[in-house]
C-alpha atoms as a PDB file:
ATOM      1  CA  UNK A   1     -13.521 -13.588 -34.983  1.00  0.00           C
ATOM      2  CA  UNK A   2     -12.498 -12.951 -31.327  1.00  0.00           C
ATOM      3  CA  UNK A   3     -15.237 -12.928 -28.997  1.00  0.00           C
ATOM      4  CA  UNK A   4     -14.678 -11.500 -25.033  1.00  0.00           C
ATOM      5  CA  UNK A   5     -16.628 -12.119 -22.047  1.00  0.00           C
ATOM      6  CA  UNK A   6     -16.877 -10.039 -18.820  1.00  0.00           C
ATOM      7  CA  UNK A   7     -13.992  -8.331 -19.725  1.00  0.00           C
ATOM      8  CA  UNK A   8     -12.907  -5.385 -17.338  1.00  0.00           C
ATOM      9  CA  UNK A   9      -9.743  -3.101 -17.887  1.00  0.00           C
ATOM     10  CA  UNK A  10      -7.110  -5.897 -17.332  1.00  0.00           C
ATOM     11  CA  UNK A  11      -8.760  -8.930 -18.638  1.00  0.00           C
ATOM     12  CA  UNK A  12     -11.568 -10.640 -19.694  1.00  0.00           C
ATOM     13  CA  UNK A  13     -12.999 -13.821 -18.085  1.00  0.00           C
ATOM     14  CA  UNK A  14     -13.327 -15.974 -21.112  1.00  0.00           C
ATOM     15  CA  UNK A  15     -11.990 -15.290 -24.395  1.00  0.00           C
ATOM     16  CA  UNK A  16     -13.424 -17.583 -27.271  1.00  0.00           C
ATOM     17  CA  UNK A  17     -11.599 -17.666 -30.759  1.00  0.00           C
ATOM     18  CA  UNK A  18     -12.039 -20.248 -33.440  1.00  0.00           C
ATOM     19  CA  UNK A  19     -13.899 -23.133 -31.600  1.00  0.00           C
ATOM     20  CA  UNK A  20     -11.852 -22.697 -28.959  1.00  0.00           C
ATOM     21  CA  UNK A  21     -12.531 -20.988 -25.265  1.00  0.00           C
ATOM     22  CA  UNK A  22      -9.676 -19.306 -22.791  1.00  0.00           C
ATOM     23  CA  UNK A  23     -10.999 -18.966 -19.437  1.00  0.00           C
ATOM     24  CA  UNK A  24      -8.889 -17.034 -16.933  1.00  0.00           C
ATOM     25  CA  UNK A  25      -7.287 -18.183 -13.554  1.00  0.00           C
ATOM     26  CA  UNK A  26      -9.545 -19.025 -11.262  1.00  0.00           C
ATOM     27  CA  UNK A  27      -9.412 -19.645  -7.530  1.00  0.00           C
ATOM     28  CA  UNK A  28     -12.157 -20.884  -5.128  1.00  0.00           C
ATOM     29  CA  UNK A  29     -12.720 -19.807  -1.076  1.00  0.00           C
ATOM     30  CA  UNK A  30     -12.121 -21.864   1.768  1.00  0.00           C
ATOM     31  CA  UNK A  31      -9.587 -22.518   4.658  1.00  0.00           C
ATOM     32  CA  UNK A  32      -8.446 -25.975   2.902  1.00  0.00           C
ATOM     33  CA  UNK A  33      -7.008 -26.656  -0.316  1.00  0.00           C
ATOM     34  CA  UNK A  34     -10.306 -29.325  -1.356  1.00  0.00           C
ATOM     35  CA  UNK A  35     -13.018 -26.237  -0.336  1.00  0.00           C
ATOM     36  CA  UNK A  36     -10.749 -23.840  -2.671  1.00  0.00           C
ATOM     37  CA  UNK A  37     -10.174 -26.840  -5.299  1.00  0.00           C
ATOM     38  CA  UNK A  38     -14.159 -27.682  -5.051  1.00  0.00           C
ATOM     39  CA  UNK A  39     -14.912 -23.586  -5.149  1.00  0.00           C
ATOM     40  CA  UNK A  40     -13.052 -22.983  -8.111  1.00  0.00           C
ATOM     41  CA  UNK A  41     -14.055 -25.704  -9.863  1.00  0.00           C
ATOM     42  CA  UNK A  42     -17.847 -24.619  -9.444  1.00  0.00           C
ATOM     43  CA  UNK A  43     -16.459 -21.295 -10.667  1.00  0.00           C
ATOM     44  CA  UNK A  44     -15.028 -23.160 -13.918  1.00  0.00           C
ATOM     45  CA  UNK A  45     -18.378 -24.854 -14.340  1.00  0.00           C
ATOM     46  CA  UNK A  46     -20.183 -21.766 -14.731  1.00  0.00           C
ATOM     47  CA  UNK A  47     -17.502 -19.719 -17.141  1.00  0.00           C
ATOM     48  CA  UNK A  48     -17.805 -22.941 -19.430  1.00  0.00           C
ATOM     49  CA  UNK A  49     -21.169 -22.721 -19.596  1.00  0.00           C
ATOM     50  CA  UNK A  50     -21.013 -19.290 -20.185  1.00  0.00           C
ATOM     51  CA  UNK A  51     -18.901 -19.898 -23.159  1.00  0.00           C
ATOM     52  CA  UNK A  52     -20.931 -22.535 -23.984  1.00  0.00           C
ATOM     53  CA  UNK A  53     -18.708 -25.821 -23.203  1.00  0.00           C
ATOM     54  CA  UNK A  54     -18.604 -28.165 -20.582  1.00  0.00           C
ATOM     55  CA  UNK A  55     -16.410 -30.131 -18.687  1.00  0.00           C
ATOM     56  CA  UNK A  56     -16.251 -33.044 -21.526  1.00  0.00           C
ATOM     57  CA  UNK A  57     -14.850 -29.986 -23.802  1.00  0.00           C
ATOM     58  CA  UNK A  58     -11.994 -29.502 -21.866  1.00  0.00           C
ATOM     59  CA  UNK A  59      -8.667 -29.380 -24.065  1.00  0.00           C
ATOM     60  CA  UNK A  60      -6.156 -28.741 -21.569  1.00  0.00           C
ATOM     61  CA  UNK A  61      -5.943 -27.674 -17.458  1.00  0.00           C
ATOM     62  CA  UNK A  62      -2.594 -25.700 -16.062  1.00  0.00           C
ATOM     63  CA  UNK A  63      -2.956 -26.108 -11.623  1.00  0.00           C
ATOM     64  CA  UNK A  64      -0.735 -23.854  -9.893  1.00  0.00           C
ATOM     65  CA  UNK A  65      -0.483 -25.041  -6.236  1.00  0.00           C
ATOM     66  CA  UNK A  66       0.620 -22.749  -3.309  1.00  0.00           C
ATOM     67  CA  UNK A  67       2.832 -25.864  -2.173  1.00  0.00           C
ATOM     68  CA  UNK A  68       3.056 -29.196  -3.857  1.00  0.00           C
ATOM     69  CA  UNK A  69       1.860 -31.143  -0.346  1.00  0.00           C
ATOM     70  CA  UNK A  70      -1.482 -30.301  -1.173  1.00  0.00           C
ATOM     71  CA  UNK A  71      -1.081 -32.227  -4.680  1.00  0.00           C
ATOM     72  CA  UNK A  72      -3.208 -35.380  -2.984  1.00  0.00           C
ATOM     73  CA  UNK A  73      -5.762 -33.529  -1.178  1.00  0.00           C
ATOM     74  CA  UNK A  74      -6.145 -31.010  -4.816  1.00  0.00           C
ATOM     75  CA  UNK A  75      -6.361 -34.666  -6.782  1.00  0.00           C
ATOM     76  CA  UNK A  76      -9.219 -36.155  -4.633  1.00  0.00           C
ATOM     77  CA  UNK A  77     -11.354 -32.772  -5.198  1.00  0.00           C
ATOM     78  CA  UNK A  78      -9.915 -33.260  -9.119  1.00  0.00           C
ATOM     79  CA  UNK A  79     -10.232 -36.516  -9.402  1.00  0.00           C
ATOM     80  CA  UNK A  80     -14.106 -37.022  -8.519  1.00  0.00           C
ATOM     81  CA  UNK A  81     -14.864 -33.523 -10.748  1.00  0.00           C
ATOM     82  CA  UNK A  82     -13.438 -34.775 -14.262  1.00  0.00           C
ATOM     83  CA  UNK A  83     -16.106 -36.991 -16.244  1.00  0.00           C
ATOM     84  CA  UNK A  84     -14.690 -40.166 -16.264  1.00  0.00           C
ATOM     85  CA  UNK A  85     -12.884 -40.737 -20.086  1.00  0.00           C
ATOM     86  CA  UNK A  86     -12.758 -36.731 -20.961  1.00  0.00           C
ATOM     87  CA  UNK A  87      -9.527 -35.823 -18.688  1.00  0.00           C
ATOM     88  CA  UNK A  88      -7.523 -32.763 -20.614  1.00  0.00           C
ATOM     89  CA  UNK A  89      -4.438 -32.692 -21.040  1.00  0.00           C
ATOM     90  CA  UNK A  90      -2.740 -31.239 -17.947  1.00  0.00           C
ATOM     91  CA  UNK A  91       0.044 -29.846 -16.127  1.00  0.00           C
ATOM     92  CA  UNK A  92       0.395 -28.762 -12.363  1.00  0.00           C
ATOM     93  CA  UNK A  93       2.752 -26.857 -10.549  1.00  0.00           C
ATOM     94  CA  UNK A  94       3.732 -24.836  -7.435  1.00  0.00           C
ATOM     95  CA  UNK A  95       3.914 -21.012  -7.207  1.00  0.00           C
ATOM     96  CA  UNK A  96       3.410 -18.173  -5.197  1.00  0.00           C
ATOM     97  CA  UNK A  97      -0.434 -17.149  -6.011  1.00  0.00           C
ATOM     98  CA  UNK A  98      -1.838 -13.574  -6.123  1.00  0.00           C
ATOM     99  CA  UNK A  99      -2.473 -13.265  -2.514  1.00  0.00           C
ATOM    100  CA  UNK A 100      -2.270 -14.731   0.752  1.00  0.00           C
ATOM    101  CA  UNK A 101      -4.310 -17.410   1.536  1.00  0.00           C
ATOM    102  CA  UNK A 102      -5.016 -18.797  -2.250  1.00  0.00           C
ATOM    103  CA  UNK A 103      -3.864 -22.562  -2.034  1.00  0.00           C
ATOM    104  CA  UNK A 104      -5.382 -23.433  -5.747  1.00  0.00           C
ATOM    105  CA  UNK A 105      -5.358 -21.667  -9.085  1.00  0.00           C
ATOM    106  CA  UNK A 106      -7.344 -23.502 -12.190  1.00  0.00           C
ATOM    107  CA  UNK A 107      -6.737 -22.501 -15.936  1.00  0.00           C
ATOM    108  CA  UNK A 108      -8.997 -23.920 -18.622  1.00  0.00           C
ATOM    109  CA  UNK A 109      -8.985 -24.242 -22.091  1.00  0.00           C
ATOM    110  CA  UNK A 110     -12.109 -26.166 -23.568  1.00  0.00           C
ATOM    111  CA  UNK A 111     -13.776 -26.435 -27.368  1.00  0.00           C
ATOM    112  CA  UNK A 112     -17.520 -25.176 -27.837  1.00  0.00           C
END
């Protein structure tokens, strides 16, 4: 069974198959890449509780930076977030995010 949360017309905000929980992109507020990194993190916190998971569930994380020379200031806000021994698997790279402004982009995939 497929379950969908919050979903609108062009997607839904967590998707949960099969143990498993697909949040969508999100991206935090701020001037500085740590505000928008700490934003969107609170922003993850609160979809996987929603899906019922946490941040020791977390499978694997996919961080899309606006440029790559905010990869240390992103880590330090990343770094102190993850509970020590339960870091996912995860990839980050740099690409042109939905609109102007958006340094950070977090995608999640957790158990529950």
């Amino acid at each position: 069974m497929i379950t969908r949360l919050e979903t609108g017309p062009r997607m839904s905000k967590i998707v949960k198959h099969n143990g498993t929980a697909y949040l969508c992109g999100q991206v935090g507020a701020g001037d500085s890449v740590a505000e928008q990194t700490r934003d969107c993190l609170g922003r993850v916190d609160a979809l996987l509780q929603e899906a019922g998971s946490s941040r020791e569930q977390m499978l694997q994380v996919i961080i899309w930076l606006s440029s790559m020379e905010d990869f240390a200031e992103m880590n330090a806000v990343w770094d102190a977030w993850v509970p020590e021994g339960h870091a996912p698997a995860r990839a980050c790279g740099e690409a042109r995010l939905a609109r102007l402004g958006l340094k950070v982009e977090v995608i999640v995939t957790a158990a529950y």
